[in-house]
PDB file of N, CA and C in Angstrom:
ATOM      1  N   UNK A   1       0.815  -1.181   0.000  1.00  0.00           N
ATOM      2  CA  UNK A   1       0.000   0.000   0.000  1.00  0.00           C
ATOM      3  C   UNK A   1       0.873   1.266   0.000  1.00  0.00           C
ATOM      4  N   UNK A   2       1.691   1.046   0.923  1.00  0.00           N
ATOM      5  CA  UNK A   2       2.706   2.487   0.693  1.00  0.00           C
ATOM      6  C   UNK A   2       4.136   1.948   0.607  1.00  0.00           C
ATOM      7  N   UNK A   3       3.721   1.528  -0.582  1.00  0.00           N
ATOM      8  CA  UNK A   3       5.590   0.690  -0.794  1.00  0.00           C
ATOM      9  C   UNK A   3       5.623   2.156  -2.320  1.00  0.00           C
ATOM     10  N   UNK A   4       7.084   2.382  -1.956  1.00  0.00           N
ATOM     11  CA  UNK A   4       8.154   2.810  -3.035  1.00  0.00           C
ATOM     12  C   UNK A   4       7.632   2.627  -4.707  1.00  0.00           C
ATOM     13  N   UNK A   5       7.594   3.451  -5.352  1.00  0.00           N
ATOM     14  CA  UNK A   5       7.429   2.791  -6.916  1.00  0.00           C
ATOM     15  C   UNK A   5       8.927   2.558  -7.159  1.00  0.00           C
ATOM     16  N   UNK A   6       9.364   1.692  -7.700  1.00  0.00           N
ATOM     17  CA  UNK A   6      10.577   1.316  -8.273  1.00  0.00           C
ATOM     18  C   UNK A   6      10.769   2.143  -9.447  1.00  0.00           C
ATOM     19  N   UNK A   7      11.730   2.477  -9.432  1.00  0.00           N
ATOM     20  CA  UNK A   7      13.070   3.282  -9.898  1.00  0.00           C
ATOM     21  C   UNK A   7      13.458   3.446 -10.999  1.00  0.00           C
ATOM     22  N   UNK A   8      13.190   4.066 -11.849  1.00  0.00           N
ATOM     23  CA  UNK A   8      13.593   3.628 -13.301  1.00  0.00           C
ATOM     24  C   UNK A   8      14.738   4.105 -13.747  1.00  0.00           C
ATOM     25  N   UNK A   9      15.209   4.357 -12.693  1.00  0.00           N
ATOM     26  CA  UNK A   9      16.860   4.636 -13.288  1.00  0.00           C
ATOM     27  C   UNK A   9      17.885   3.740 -12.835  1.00  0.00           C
ATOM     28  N   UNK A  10      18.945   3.486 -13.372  1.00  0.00           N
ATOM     29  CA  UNK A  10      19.549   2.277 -13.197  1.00  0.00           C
ATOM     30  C   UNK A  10      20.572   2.504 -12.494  1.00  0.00           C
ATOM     31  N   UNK A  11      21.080   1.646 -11.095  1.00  0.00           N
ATOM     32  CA  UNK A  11      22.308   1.745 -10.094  1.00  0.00           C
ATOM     33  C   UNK A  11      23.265   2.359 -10.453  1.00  0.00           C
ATOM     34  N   UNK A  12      23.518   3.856  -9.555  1.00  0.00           N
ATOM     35  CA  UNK A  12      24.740   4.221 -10.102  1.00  0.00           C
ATOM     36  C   UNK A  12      25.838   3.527  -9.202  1.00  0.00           C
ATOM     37  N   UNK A  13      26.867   2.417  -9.543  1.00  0.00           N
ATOM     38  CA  UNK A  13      27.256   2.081  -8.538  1.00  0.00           C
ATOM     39  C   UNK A  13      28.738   2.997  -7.969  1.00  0.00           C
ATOM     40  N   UNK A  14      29.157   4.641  -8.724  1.00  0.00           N
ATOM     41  CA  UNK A  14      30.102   5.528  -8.397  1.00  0.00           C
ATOM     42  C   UNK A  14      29.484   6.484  -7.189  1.00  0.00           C
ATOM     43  N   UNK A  15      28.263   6.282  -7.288  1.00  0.00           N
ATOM     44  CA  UNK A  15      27.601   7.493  -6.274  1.00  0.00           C
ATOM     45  C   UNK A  15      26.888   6.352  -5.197  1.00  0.00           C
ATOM     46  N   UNK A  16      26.966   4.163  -5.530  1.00  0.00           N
ATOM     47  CA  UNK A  16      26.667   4.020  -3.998  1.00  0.00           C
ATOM     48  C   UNK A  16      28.584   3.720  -3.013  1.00  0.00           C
ATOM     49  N   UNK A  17      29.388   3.389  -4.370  1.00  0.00           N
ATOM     50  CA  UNK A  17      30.623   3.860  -3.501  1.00  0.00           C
ATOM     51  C   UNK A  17      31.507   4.856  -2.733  1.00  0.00           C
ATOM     52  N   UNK A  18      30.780   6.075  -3.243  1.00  0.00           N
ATOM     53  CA  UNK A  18      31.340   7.425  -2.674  1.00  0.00           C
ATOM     54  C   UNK A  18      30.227   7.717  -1.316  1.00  0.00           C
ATOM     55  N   UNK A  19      29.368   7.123  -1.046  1.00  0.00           N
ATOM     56  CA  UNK A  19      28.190   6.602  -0.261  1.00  0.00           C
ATOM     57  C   UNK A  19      28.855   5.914   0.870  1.00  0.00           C
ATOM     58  N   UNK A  20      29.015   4.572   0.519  1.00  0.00           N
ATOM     59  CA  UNK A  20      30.313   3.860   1.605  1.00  0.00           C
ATOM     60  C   UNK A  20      31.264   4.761   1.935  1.00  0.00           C
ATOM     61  N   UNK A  21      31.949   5.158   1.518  1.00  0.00           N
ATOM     62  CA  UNK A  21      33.556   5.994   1.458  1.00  0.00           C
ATOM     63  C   UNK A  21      32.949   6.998   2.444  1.00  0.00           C
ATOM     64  N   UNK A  22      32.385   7.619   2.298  1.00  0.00           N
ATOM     65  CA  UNK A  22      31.737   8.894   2.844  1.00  0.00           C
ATOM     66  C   UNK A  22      31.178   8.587   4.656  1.00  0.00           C
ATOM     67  N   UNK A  23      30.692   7.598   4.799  1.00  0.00           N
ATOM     68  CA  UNK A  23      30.130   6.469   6.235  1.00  0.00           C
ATOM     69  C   UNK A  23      30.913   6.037   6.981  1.00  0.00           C
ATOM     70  N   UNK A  24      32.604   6.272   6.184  1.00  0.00           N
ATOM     71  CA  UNK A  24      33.467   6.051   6.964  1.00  0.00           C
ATOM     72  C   UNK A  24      34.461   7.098   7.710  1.00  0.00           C
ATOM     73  N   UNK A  25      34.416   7.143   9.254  1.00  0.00           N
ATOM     74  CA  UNK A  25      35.039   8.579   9.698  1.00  0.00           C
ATOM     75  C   UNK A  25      36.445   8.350   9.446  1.00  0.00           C
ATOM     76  N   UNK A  26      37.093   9.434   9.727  1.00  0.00           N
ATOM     77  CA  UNK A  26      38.299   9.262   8.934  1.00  0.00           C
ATOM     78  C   UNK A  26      39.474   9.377   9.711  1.00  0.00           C
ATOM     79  N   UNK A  27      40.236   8.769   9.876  1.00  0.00           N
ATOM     80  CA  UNK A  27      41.075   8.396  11.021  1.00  0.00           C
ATOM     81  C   UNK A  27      42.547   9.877  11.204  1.00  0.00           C
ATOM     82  N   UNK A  28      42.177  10.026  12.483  1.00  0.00           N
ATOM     83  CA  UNK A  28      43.298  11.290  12.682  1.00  0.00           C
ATOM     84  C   UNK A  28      44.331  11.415  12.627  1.00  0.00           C
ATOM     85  N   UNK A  29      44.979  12.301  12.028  1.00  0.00           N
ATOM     86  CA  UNK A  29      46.506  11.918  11.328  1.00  0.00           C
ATOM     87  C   UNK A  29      46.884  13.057  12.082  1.00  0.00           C
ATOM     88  N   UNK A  30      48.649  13.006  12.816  1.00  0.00           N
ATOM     89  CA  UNK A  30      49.023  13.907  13.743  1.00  0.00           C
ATOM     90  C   UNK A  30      50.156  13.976  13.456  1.00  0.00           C
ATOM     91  N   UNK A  31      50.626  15.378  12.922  1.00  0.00           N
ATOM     92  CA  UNK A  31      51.838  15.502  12.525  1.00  0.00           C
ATOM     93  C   UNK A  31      53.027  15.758  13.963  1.00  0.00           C
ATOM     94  N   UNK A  32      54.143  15.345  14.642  1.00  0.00           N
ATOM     95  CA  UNK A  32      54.543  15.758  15.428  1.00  0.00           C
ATOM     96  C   UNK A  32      56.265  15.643  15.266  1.00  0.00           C
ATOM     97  N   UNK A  33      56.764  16.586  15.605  1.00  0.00           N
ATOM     98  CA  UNK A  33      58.110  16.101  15.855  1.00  0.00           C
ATOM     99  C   UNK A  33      58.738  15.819  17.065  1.00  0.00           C
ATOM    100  N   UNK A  34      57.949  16.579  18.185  1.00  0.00           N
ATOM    101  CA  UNK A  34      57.959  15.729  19.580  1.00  0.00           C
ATOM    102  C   UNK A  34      58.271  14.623  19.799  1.00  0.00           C
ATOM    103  N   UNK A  35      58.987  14.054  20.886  1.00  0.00           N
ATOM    104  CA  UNK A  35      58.627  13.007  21.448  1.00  0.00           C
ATOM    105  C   UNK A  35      57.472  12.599  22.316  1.00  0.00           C
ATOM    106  N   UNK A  36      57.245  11.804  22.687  1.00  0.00           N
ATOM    107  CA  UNK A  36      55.772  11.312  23.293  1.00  0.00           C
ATOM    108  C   UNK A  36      56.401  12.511  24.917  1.00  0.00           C
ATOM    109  N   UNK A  37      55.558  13.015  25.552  1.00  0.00           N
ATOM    110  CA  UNK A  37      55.441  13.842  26.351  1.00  0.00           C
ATOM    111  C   UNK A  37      56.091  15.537  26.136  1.00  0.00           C
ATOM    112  N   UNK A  38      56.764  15.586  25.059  1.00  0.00           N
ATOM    113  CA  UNK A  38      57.362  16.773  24.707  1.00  0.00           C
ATOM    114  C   UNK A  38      56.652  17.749  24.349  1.00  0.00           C
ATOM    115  N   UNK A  39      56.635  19.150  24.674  1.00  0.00           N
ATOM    116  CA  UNK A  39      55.629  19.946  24.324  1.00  0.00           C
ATOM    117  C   UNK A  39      56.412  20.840  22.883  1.00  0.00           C
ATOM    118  N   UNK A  40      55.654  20.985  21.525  1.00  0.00           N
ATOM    119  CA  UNK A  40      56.211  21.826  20.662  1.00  0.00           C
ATOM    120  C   UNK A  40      55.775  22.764  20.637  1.00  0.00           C
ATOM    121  N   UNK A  41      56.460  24.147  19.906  1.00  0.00           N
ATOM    122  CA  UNK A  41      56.126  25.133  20.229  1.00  0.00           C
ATOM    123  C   UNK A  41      54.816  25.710  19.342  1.00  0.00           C
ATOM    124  N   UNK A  42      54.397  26.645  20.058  1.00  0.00           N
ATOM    125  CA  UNK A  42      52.713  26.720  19.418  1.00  0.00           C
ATOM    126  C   UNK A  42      53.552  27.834  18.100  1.00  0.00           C
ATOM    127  N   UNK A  43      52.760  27.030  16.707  1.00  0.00           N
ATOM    128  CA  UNK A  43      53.169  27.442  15.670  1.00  0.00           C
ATOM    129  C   UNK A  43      52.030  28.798  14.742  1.00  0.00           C
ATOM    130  N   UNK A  44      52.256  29.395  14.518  1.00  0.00           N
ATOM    131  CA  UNK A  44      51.202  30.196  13.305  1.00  0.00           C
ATOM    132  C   UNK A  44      51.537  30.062  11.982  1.00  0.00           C
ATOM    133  N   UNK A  45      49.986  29.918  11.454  1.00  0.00           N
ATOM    134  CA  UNK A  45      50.189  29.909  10.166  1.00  0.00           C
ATOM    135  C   UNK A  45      50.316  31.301   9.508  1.00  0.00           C
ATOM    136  N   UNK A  46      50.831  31.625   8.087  1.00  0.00           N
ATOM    137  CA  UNK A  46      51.696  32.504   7.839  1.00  0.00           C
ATOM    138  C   UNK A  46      51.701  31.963   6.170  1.00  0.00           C
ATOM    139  N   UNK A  47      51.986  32.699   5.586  1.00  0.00           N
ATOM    140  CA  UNK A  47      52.011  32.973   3.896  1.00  0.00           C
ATOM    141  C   UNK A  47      53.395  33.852   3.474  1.00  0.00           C
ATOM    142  N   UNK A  48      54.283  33.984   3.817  1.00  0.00           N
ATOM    143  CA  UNK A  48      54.854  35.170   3.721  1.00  0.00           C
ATOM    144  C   UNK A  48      56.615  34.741   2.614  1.00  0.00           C
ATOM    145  N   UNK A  49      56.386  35.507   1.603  1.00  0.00           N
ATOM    146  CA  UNK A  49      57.616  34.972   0.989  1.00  0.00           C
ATOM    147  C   UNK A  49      59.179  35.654   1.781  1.00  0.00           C
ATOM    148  N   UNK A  50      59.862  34.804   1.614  1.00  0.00           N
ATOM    149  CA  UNK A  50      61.276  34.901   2.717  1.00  0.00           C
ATOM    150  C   UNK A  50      62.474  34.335   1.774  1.00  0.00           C
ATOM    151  N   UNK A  51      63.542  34.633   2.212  1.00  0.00           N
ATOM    152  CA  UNK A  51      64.910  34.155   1.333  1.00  0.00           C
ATOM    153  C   UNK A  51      65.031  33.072   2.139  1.00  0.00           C
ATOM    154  N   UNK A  52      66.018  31.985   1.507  1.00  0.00           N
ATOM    155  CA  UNK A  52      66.798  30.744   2.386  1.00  0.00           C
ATOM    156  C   UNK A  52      68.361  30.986   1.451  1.00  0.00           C
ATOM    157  N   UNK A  53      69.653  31.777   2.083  1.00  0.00           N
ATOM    158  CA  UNK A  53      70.855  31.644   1.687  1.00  0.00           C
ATOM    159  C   UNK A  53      71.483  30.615   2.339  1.00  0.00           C
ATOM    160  N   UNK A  54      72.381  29.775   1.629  1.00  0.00           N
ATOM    161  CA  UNK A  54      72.822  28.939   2.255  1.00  0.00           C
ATOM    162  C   UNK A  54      73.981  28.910   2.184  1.00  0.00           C
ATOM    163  N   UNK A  55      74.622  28.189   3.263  1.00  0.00           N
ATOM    164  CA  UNK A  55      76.208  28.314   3.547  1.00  0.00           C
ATOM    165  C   UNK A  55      77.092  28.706   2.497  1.00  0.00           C
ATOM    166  N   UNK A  56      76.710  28.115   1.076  1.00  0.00           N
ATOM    167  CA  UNK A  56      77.855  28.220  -0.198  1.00  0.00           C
ATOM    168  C   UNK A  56      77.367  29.269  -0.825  1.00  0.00           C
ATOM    169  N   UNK A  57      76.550  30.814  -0.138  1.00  0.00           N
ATOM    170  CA  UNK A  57      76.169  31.666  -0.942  1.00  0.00           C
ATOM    171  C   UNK A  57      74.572  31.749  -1.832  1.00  0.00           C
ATOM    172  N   UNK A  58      74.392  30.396  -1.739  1.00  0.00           N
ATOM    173  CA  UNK A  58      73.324  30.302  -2.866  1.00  0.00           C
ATOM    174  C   UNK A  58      71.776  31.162  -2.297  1.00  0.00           C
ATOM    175  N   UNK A  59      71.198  31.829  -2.633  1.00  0.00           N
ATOM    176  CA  UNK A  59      70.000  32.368  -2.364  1.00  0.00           C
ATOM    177  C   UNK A  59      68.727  31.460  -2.997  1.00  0.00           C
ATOM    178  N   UNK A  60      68.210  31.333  -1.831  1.00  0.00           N
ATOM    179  CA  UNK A  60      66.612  30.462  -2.474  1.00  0.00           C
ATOM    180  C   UNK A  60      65.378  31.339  -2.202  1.00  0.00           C
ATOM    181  N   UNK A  61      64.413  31.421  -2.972  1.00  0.00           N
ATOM    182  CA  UNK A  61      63.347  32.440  -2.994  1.00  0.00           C
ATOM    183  C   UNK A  61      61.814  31.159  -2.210  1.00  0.00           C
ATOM    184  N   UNK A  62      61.549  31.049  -0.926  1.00  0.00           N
ATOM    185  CA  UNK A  62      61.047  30.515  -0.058  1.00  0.00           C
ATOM    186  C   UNK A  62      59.260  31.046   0.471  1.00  0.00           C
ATOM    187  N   UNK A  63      58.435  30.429   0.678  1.00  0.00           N
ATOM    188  CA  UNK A  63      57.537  30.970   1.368  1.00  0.00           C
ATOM    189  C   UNK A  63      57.533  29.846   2.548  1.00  0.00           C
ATOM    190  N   UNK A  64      57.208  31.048   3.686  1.00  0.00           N
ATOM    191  CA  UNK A  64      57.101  30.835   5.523  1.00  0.00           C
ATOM    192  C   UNK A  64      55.833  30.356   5.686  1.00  0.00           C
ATOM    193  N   UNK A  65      55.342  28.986   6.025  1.00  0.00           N
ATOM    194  CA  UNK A  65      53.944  28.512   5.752  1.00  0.00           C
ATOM    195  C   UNK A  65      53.784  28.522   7.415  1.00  0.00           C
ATOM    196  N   UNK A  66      54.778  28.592   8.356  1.00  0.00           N
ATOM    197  CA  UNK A  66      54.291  28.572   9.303  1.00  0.00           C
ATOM    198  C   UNK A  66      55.408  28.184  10.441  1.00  0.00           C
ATOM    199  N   UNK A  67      55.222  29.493  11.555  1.00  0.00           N
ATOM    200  CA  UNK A  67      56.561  30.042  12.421  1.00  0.00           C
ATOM    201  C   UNK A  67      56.463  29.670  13.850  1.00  0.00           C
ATOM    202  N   UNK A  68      57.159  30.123  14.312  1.00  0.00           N
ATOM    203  CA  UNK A  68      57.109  29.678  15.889  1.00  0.00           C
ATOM    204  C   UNK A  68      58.369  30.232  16.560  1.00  0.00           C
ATOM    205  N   UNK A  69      58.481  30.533  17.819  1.00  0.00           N
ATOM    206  CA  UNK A  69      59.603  31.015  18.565  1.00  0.00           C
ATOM    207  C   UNK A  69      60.592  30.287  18.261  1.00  0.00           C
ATOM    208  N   UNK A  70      60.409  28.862  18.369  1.00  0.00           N
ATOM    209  CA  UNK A  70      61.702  27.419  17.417  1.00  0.00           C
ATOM    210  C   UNK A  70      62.276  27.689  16.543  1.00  0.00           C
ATOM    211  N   UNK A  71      61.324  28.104  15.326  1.00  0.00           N
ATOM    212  CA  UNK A  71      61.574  27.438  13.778  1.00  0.00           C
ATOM    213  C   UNK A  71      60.599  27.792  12.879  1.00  0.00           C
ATOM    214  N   UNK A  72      60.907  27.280  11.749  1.00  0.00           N
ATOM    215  CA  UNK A  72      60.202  27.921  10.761  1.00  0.00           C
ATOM    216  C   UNK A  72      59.682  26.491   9.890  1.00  0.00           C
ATOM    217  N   UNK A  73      58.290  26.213   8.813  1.00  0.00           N
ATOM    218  CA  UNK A  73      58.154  25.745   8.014  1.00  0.00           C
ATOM    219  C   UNK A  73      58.599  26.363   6.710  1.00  0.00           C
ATOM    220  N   UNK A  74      59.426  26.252   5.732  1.00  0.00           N
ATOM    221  CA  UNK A  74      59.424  26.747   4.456  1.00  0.00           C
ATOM    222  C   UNK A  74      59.250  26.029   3.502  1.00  0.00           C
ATOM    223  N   UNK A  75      58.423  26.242   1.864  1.00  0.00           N
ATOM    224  CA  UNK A  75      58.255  25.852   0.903  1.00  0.00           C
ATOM    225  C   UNK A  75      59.012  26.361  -0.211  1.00  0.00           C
ATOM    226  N   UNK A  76      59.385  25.840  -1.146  1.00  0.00           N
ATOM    227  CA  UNK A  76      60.062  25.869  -2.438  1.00  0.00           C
ATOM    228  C   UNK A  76      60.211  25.784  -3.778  1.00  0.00           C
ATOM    229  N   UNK A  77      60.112  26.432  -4.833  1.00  0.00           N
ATOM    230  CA  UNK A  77      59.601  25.516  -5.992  1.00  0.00           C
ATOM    231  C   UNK A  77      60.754  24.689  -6.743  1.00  0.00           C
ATOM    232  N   UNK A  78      61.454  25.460  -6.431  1.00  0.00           N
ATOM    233  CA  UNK A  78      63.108  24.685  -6.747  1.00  0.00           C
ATOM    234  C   UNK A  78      63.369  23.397  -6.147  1.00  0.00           C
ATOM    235  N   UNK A  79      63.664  22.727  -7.385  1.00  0.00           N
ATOM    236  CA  UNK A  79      64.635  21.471  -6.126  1.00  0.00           C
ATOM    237  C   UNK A  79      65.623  21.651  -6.206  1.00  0.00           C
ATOM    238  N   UNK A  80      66.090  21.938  -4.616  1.00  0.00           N
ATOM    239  CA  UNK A  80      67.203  22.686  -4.130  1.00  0.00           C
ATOM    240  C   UNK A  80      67.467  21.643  -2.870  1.00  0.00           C
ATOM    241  N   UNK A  81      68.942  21.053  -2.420  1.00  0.00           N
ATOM    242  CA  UNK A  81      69.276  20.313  -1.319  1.00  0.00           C
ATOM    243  C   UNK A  81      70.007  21.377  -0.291  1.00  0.00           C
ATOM    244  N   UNK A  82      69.229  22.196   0.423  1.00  0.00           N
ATOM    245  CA  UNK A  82      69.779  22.630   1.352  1.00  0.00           C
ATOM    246  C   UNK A  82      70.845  22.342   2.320  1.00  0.00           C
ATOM    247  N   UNK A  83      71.810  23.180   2.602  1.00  0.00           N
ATOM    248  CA  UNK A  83      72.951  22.530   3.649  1.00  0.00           C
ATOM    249  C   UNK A  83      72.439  22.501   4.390  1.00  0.00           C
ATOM    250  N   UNK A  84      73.224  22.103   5.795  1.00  0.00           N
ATOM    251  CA  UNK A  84      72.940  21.690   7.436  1.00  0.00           C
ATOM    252  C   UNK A  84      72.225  22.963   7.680  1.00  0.00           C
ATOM    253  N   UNK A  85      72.687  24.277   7.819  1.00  0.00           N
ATOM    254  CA  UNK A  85      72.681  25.366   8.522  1.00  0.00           C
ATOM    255  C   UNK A  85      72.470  26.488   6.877  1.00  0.00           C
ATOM    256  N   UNK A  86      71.212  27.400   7.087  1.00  0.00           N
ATOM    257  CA  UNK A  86      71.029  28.208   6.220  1.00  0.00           C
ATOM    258  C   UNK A  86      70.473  29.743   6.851  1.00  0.00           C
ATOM    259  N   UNK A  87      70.452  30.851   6.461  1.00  0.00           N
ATOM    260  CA  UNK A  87      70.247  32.165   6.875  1.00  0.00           C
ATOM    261  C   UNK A  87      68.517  32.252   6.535  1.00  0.00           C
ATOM    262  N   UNK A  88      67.763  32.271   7.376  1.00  0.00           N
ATOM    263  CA  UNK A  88      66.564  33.022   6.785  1.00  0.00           C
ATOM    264  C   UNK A  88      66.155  34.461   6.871  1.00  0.00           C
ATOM    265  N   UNK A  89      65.332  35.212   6.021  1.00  0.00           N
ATOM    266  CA  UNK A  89      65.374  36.337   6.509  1.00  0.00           C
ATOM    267  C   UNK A  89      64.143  36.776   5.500  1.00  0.00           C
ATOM    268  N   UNK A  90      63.207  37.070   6.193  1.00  0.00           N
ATOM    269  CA  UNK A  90      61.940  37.684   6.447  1.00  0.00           C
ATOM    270  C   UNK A  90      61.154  39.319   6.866  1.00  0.00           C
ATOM    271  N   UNK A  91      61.432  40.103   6.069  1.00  0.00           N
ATOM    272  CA  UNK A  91      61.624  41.602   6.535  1.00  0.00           C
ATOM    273  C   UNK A  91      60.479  41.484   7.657  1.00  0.00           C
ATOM    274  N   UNK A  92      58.741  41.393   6.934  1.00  0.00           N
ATOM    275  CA  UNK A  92      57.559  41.517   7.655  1.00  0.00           C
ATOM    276  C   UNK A  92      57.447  40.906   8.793  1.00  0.00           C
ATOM    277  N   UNK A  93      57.663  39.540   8.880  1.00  0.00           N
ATOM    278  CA  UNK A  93      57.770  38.873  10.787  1.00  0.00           C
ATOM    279  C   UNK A  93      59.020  39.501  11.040  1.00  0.00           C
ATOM    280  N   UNK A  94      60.388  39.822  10.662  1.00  0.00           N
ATOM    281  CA  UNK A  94      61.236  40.673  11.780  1.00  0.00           C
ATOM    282  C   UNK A  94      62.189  38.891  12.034  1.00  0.00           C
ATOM    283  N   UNK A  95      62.361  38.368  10.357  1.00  0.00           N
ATOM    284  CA  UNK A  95      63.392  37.189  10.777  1.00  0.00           C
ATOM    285  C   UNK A  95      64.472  37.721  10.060  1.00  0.00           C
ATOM    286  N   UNK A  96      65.471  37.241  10.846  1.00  0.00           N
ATOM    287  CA  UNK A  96      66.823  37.282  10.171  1.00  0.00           C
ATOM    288  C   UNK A  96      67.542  36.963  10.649  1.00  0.00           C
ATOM    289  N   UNK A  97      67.763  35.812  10.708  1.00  0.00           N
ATOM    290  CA  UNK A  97      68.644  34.258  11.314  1.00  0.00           C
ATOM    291  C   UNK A  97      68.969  33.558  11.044  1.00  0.00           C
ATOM    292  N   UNK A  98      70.396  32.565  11.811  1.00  0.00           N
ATOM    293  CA  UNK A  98      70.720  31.610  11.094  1.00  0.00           C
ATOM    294  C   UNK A  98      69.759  30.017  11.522  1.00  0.00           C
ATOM    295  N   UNK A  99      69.272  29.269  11.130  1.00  0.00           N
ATOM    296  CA  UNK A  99      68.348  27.905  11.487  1.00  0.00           C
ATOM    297  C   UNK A  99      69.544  26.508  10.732  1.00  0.00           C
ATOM    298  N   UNK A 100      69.212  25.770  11.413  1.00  0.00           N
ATOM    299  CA  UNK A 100      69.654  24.162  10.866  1.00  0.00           C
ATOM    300  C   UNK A 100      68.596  23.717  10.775  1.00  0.00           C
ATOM    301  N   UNK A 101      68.626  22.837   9.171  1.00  0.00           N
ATOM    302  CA  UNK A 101      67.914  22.405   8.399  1.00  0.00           C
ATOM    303  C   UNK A 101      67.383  20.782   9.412  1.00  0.00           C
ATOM    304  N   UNK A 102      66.475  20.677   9.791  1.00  0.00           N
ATOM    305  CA  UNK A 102      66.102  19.526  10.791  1.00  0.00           C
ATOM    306  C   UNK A 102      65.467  18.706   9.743  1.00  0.00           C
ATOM    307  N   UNK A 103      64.836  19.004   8.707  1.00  0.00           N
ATOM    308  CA  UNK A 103      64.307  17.270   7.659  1.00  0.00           C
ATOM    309  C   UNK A 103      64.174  18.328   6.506  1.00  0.00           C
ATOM    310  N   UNK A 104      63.858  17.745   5.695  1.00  0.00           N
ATOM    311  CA  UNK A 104      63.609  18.303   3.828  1.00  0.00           C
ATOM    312  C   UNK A 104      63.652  17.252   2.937  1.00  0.00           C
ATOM    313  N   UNK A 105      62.051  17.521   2.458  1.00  0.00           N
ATOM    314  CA  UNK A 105      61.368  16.606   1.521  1.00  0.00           C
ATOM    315  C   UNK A 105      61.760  17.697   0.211  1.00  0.00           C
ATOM    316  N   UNK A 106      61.048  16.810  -0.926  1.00  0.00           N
ATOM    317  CA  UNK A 106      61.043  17.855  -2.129  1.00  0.00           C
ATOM    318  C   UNK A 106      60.156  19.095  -2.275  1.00  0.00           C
ATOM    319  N   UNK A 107      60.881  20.139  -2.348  1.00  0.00           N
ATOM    320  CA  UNK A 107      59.770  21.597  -2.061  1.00  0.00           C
ATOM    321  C   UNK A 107      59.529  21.809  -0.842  1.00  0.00           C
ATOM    322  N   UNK A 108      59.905  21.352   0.771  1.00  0.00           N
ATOM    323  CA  UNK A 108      59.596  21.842   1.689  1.00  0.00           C
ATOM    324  C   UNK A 108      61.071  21.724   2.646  1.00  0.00           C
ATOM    325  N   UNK A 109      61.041  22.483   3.750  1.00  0.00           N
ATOM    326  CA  UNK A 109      62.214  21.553   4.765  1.00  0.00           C
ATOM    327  C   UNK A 109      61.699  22.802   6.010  1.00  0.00           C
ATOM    328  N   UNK A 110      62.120  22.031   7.175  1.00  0.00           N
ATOM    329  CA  UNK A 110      62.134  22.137   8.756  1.00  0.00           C
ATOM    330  C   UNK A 110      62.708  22.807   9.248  1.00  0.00           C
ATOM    331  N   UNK A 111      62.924  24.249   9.856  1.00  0.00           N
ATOM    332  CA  UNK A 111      64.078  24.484  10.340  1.00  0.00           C
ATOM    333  C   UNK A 111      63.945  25.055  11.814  1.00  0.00           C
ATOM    334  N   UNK A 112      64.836  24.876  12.113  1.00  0.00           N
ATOM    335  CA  UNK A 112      65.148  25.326  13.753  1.00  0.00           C
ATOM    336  C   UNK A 112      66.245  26.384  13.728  1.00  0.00           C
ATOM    337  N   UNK A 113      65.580  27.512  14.457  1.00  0.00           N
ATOM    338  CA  UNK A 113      66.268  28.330  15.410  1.00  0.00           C
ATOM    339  C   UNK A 113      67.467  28.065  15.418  1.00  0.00           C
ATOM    340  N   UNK A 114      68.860  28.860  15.238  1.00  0.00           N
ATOM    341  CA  UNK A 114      70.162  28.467  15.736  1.00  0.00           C
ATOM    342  C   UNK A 114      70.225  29.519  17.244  1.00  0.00           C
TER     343      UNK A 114
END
């Protein structure tokens, strides 16, 4: 009596898999460089283009994705292998320091405070 009229359109089965996919919460991913009880320093995010010179002179044209009393995140479009220890310097935040390079993937790297 109050059943459904059936459907005349045929299973989309891309919209009942994005259906499943979607039902599933999504497991929390935590970036840290801490050790387990270590506190890191509270970071801001930030847009700001900055130099990276490095020990042998070379100048890299960098954006500051995100700072902290520590260290800095920087991005790159160059693939460029940064030395140990490089100069950053940032007129608008008021950087202009030397940091050691703590990890570097392609287009990004870590740096800490010297």
């Amino acid at each position: 009596m109050f059943k459904k009229p059936a459907s005349s359109k045929p299973a989309d089965p891309l919209a009942d898999r994005m259906r499943k996919i979607a039902a599933v919460p999504a497991e929390e991913v935590i970036y840290s460089s801490a050790k387990p009880g270590e506190k890191r320093a509270e970071r801001k995010q930030t847009f700001k283009s900055a130099t990276v010179t490095t020990l042998g002179g070379e100048r890299v044209d960098v954006v500051v994705k995100n700072v902290s009393a520590t260290g800095a995140r920087v991005e790159f479009l160059r693939d460029v292998q940064l030395t140990d220890r490089v100069m950053l310097s940032e007129p608008t935040l008021r950087i202009k320091t030397w940091a050691y390079v703590v990890w570097q993937t392609r287009g990004a790297a870590g740096l800490q405070f010297a």
